[in-house]
Every structure is written in C-alpha cells, then in structure tokens.
C-alpha atoms as a PDB file:
ATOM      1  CA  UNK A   1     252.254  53.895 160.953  1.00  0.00           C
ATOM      2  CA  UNK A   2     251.855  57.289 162.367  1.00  0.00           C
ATOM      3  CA  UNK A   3     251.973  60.761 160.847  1.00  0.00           C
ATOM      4  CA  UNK A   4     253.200  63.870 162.140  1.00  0.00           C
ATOM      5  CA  UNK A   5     249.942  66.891 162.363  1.00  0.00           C
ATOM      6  CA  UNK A   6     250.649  70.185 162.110  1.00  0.00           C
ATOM      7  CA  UNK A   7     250.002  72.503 164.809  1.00  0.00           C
ATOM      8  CA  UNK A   8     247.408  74.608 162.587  1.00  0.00           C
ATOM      9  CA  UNK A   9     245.275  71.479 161.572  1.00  0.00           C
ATOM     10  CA  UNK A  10     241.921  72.206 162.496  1.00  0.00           C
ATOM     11  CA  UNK A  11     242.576  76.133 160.266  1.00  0.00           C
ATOM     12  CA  UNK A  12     244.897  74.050 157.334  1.00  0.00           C
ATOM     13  CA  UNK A  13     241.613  71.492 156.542  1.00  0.00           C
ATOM     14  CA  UNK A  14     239.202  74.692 156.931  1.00  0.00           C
ATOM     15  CA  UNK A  15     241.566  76.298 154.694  1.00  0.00           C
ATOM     16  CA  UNK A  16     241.442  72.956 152.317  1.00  0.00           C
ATOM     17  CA  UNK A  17     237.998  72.574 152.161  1.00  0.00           C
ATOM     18  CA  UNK A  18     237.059  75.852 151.121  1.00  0.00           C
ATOM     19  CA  UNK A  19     238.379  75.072 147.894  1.00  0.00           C
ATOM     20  CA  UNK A  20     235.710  72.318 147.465  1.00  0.00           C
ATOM     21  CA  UNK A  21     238.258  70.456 145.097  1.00  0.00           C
ATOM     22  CA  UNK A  22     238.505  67.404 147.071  1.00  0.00           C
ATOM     23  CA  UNK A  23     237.097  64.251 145.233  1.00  0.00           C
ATOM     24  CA  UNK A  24     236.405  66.481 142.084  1.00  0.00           C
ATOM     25  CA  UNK A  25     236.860  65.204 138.022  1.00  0.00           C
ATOM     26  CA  UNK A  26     240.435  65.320 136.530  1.00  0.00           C
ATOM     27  CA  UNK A  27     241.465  68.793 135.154  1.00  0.00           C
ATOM     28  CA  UNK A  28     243.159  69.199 132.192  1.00  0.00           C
ATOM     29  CA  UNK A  29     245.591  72.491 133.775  1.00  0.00           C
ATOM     30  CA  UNK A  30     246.399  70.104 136.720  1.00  0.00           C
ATOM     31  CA  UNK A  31     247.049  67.009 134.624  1.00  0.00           C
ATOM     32  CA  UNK A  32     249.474  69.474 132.522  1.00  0.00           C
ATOM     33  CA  UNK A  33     251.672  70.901 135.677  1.00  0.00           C
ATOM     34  CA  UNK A  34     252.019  67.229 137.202  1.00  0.00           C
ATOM     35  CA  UNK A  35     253.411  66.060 133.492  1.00  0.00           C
ATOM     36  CA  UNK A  36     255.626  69.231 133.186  1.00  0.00           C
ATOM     37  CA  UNK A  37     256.667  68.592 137.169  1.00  0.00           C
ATOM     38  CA  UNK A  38     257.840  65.046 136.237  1.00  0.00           C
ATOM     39  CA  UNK A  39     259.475  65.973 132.675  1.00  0.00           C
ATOM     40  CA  UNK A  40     261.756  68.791 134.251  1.00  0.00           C
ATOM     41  CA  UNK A  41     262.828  66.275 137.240  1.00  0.00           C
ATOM     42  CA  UNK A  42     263.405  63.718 135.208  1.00  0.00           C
ATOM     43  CA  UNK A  43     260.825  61.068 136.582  1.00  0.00           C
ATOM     44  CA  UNK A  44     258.382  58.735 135.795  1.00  0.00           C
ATOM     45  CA  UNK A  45     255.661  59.577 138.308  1.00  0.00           C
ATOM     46  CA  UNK A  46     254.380  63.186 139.765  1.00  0.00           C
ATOM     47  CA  UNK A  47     251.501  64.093 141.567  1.00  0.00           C
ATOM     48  CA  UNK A  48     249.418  66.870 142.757  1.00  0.00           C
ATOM     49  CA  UNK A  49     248.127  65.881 146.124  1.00  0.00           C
ATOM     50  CA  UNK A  50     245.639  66.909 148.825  1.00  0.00           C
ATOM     51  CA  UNK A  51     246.272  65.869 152.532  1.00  0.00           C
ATOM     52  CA  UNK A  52     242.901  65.495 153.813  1.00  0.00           C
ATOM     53  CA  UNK A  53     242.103  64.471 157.973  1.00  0.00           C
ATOM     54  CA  UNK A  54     243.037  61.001 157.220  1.00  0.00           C
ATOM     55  CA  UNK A  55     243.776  60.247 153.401  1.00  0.00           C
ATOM     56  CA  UNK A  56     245.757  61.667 150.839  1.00  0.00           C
ATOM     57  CA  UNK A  57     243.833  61.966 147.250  1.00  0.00           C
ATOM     58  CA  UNK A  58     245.601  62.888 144.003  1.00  0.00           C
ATOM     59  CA  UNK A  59     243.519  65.920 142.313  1.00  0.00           C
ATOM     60  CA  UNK A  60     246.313  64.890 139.339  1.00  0.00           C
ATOM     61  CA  UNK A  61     248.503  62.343 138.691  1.00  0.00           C
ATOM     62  CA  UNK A  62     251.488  60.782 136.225  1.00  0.00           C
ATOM     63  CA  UNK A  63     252.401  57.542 136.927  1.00  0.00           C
ATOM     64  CA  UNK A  64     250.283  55.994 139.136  1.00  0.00           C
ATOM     65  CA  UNK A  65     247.239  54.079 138.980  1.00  0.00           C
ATOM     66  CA  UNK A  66     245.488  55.107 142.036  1.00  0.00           C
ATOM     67  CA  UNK A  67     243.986  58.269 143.371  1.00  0.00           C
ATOM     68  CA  UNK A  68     245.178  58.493 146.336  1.00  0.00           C
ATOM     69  CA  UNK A  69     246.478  56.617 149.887  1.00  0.00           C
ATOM     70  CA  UNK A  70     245.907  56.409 153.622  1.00  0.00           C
ATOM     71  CA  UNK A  71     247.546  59.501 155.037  1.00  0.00           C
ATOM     72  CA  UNK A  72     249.669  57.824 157.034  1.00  0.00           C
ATOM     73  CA  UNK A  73     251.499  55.994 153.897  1.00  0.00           C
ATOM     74  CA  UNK A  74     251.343  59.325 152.368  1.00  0.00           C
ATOM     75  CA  UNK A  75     255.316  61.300 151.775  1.00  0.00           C
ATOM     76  CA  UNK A  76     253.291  64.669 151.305  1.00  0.00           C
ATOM     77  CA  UNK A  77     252.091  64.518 155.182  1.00  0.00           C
ATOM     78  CA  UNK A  78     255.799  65.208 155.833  1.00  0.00           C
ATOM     79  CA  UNK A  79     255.698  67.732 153.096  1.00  0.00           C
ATOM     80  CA  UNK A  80     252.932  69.898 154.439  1.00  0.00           C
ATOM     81  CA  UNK A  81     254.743  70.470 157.737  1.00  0.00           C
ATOM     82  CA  UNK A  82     257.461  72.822 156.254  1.00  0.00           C
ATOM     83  CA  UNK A  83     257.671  75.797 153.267  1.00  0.00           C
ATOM     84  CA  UNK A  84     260.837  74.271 151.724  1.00  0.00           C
ATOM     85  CA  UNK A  85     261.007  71.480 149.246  1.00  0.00           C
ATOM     86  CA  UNK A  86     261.081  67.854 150.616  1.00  0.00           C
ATOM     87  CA  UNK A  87     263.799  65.265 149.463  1.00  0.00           C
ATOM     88  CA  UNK A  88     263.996  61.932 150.392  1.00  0.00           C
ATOM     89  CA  UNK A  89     266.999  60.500 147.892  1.00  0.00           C
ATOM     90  CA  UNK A  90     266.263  56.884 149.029  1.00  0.00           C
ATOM     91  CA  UNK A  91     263.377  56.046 150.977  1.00  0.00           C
ATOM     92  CA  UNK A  92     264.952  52.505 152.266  1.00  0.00           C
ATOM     93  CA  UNK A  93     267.975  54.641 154.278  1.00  0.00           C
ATOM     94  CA  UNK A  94     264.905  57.157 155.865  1.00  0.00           C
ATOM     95  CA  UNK A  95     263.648  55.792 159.159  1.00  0.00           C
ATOM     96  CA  UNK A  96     260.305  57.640 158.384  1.00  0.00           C
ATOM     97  CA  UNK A  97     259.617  55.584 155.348  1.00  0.00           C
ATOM     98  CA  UNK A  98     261.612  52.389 155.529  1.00  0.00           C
ATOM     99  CA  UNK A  99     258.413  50.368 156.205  1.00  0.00           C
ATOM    100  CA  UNK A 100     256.254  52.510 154.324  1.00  0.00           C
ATOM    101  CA  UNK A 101     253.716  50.467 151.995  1.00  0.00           C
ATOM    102  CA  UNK A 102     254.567  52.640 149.367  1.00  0.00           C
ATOM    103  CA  UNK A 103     257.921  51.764 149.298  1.00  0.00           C
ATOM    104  CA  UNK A 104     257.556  47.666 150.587  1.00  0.00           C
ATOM    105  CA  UNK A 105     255.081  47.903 147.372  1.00  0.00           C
ATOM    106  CA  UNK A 106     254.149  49.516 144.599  1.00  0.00           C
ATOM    107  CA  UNK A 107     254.934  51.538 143.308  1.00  0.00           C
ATOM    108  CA  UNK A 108     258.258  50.828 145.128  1.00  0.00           C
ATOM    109  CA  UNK A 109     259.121  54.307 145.974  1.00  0.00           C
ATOM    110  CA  UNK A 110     263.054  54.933 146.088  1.00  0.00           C
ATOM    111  CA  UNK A 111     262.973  58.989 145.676  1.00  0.00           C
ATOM    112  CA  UNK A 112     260.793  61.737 146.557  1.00  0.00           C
ATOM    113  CA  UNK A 113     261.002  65.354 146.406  1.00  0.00           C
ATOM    114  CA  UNK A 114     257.669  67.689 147.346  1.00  0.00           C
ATOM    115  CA  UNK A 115     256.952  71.410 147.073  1.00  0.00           C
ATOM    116  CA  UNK A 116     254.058  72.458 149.403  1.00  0.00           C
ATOM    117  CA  UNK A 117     251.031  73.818 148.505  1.00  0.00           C
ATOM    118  CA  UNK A 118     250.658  76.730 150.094  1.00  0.00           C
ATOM    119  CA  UNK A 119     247.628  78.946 150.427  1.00  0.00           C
ATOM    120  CA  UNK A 120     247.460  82.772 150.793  1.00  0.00           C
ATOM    121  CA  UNK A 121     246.896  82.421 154.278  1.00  0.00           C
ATOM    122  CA  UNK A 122     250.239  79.974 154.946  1.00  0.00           C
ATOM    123  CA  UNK A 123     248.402  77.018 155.169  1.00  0.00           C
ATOM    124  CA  UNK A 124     249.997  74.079 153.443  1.00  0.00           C
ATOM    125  CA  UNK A 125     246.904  71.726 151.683  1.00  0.00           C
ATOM    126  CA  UNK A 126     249.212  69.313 150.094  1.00  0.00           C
ATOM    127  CA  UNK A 127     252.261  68.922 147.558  1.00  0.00           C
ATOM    128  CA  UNK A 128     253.316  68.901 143.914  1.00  0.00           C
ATOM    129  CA  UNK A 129     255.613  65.999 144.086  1.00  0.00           C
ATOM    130  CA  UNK A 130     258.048  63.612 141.540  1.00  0.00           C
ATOM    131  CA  UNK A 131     258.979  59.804 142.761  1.00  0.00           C
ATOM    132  CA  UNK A 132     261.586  57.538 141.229  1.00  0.00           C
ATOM    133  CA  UNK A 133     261.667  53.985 141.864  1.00  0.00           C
ATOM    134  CA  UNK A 134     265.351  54.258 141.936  1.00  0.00           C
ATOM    135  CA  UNK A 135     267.546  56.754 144.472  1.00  0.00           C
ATOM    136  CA  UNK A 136     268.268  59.904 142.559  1.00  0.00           C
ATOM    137  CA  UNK A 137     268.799  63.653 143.570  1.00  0.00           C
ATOM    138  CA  UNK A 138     267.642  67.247 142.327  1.00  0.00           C
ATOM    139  CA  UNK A 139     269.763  69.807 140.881  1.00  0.00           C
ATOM    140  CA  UNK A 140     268.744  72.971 142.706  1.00  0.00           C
ATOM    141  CA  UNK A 141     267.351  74.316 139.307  1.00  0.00           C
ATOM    142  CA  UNK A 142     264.657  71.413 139.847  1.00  0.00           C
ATOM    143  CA  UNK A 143     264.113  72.174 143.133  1.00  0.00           C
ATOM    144  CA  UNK A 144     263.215  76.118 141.963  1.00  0.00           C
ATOM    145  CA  UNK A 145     260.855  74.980 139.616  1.00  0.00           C
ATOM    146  CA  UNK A 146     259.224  72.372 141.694  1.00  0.00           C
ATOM    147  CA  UNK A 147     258.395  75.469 144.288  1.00  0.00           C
ATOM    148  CA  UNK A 148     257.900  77.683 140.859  1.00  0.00           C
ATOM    149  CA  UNK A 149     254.764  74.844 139.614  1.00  0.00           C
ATOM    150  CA  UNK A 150     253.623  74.684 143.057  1.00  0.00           C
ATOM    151  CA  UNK A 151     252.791  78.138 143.203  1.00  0.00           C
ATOM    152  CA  UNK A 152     251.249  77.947 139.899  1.00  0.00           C
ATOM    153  CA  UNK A 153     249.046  74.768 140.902  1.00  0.00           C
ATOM    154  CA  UNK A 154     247.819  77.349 143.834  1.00  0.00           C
ATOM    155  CA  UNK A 155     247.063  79.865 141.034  1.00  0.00           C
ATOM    156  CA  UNK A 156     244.832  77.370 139.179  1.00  0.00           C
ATOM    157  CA  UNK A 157     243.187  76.521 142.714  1.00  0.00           C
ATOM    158  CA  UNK A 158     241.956  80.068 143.386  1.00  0.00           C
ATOM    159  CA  UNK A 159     241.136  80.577 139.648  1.00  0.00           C
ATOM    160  CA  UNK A 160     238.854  77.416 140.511  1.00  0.00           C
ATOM    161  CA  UNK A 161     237.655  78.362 143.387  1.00  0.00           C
ATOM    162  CA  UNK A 162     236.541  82.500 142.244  1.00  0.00           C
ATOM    163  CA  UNK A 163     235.223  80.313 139.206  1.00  0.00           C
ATOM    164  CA  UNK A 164     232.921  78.317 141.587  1.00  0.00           C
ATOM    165  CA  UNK A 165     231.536  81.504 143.664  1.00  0.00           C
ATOM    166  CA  UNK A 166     231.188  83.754 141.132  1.00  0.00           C
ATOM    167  CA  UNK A 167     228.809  80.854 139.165  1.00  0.00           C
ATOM    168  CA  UNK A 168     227.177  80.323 142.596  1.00  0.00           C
ATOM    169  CA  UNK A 169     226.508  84.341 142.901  1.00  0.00           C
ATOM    170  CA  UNK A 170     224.913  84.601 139.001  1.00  0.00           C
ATOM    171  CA  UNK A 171     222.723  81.798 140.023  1.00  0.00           C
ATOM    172  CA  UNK A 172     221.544  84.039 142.836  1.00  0.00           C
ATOM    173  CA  UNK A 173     221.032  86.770 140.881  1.00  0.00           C
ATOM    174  CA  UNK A 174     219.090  85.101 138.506  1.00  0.00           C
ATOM    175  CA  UNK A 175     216.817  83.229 140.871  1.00  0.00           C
ATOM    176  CA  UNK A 176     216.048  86.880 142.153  1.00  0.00           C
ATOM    177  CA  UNK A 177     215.456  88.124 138.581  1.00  0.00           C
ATOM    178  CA  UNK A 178     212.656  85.479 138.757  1.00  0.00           C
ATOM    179  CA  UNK A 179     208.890  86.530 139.137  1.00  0.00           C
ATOM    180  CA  UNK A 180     208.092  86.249 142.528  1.00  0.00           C
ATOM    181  CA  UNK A 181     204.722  86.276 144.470  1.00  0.00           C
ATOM    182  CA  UNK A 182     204.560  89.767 146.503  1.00  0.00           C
ATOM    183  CA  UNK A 183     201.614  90.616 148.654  1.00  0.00           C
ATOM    184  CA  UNK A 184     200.442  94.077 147.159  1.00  0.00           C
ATOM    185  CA  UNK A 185     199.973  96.259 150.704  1.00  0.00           C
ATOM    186  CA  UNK A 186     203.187  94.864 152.434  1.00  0.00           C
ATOM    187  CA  UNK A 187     205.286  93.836 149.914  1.00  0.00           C
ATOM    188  CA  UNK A 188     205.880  90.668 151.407  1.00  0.00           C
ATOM    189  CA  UNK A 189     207.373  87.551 149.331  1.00  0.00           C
ATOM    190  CA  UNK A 190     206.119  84.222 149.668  1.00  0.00           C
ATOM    191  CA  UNK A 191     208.232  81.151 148.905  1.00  0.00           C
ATOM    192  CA  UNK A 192     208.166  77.951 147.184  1.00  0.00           C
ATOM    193  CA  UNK A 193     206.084  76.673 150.665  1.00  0.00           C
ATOM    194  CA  UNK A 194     203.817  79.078 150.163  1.00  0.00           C
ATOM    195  CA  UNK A 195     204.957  80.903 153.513  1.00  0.00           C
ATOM    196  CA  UNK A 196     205.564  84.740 153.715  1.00  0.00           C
ATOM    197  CA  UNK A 197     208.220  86.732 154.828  1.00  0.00           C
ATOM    198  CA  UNK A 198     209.359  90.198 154.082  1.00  0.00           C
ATOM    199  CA  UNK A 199     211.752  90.822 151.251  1.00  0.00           C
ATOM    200  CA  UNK A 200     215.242  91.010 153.684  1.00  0.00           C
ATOM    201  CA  UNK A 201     213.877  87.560 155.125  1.00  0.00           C
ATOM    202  CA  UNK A 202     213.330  86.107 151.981  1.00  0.00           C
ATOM    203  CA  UNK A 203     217.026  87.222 150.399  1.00  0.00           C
ATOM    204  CA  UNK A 204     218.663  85.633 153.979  1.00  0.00           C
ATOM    205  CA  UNK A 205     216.520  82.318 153.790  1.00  0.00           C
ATOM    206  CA  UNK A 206     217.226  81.682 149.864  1.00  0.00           C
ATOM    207  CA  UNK A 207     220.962  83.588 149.184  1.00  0.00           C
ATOM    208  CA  UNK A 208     224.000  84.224 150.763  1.00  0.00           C
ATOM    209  CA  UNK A 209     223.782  88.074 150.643  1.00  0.00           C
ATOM    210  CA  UNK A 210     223.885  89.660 153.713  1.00  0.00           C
ATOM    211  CA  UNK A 211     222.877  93.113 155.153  1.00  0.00           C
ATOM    212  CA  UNK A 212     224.432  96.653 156.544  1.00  0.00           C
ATOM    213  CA  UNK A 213     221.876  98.761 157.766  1.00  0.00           C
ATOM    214  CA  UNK A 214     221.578 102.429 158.190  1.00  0.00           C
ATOM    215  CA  UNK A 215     218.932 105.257 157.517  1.00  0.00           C
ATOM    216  CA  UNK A 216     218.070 106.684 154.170  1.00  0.00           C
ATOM    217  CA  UNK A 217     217.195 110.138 153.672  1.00  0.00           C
ATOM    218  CA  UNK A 218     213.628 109.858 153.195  1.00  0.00           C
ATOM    219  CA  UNK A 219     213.511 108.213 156.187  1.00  0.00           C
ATOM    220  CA  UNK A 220     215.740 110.702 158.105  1.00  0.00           C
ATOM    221  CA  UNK A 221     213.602 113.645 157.867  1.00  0.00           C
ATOM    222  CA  UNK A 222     210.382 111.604 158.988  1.00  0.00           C
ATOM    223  CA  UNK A 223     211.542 110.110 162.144  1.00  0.00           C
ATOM    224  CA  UNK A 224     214.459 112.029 162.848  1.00  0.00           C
ATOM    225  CA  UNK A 225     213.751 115.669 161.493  1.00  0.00           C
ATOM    226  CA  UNK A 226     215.120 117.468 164.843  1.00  0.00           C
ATOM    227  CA  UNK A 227     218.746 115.578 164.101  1.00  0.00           C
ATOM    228  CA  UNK A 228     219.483 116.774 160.483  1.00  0.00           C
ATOM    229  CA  UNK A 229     220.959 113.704 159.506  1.00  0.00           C
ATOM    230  CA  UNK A 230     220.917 114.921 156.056  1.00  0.00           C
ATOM    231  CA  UNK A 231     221.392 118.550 154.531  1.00  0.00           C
ATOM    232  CA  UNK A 232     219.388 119.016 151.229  1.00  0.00           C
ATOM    233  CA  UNK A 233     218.696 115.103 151.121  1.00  0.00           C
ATOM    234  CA  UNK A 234     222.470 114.268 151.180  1.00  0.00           C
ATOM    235  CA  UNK A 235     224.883 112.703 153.976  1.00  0.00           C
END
C-alpha cells in the first residue's frame, strides 16, 4: 500500500527533525493531551503521532499497545497533507483504507478523525488523532477542540525544543568558563589534543557560536587614523 507525499517533504522532515523528539521517552504533558483528546471525543484510543520518511511513531498514546506503524498503514499520512481536521466515519466504506492492516487487524480501526500538527513554518509533522473500533462521527465542537489540542501539542513541542537548546547553550558556556591552556605571548588555546589554535578557532571547533566582525575603536585609530572611523572613541 502506497501513501500520498506532500509536495514540501524534503522541508516538512527538516522541519520534523529539528525538534529531535523522534524516538524520545514518554512525556507526561503529551500522555495528558492524547487522554484529554480521547475523553472529549468520546473514544477509546488517541494518539499523538509523528510521520517520519517511512514510519509513523507515537510520541503518546491511549489505547494502543504499539508505538508506532509503517507509514504506509498509517491514517495520519493522509492527515498531514491538509490544515483541516481528517474524518474517516468508517474506514471499511473508504477506498483509501479498506485494506488497510490497521483496519483488517488490530486494532480494527472503524473511525478516525486527525488534527495536523502544524509547525510555525506550515509544515505539518504529524496528527493528534481519536479511533473507534466502531463507525461514529464528531460534533463540530469536537472537531474545534481536536484542532484547539493540536495546537497545544505544538506548544509543548517548541517548549521542548527551546528547553533542549537553551541546556545545550549553558553547557557551552560552562565548558568556556573552564580553565583553559593559553599560550602567554599569543594568547592561543590549545585543546584536549594538545593542538593550538587562536581563541575564534577554538570557540568555532568546540561551540556553535558564530562570529560578526567589524573594527573596534582601538583598532580604528591605529590602522585607520586618516578615516575617523570613530569621533572621541565612539561610532
């Protein structure tokens, strides 16, 4: 079985993947807005899920006792190719999903409905869905609150992710707060393999800080004095 790609795929994994969330440990807020998802729908399974190149994983779950499928078995690969809700009120009488495993099989899936996930630069990532064994429909008032938890699942993504870079810039900070070897005419660093390299080589090798460059005053008046780059040491 096939699935449909979206035109954007090679920017909507890129866009995926910076989150880093892929394969990580269960999350309490995530657990919480697949449980709320499936108690305001009315059904016995939810999910949160990621549509990776070729497999869909479940970053949370209700319901089910896997984490995650093949992406072509997967409803949310439909999902991700609109902004609106997805319904499917019985999978057996959809021609995209009549032979689907997931609904041949366990968990027998009659109903599905899917908000996408959408990221702040309109790429959808995946769904927060709710699946029935049994046909069934949504009140619009479900449907709004599907899309209303979605957004708030994308919320708790970027909270993750700014969690994960701003931890990854202290750690920078601190390794530079370290003592480190510095030759005393130059000023040059060496590193861990005893190799040296001047300071601005040494913070591009070991961090991801990166440099703008321009002239300081100092500086100015030595090898620029006839431009008056500066008046009275200021710009």
């Amino acid at each position: 079985m096939s699935h449909p790609v979206p035109p954007n795929e090679t920017e909507r994994l890129s866009a995926l993947r910076r989150y880093r969330v892929l394969d990580s440990e269960r999350e309490h807020c995530f657990d919480d807005l697949s449980r709320l998802a499936a108690y305001i729908c009315g059904t016995p399974i939810s999910a949160v899920t990621l549509v990776d190149a070729d497999r869909q994983w479940f970053k949370a779950s209700v319901g089910l006792g896997i984490t995650g499928t093949a992406r072509d078995q997967a409803f949310s690969s439909h999902t991700i190719m609109a902004n609106e809700v997805m319904v499917v009120e019985d999978a057996t009488k959809d021609a995209r999903f009549v032979a689907n495993e997931l609904v041949t099989g366990s968990p027998h899936v009659r109903f599905y409905a899917g908000a996408p996930l959408t990221t702040r630069d309109s790429h959808n990532i995946g769904a927060l869905c709710v699946i029935d064994s049994v046909p069934r429909q949504l009140s619009e008032a479900q449907k709004d609150a599907l899309v209303t938890l979605s957004r708030v699942v994308m919320t708790e993504l970027d909270h993750r992710a700014l969690h994960e870079a701003l931890a990854k810039t202290l750690g920078e900070v601190k390794a530079l707060r370290d003592v480190l070897p510095t030759c005393s005419y130059c000023s040059n660093i060496r590193n861990e393999q005893g190799e040296w390299s001047s300071l601005q080589d040494y913070i591009l090798e070991e961090t991801t800080t990166r440099f703008s460059h321009g002239v300081c005053p100092a500086c100015a008046q030595v090898h620029f004095p006839k431009f008056n780059l500066y008046k009275d040491g200021k710009k």
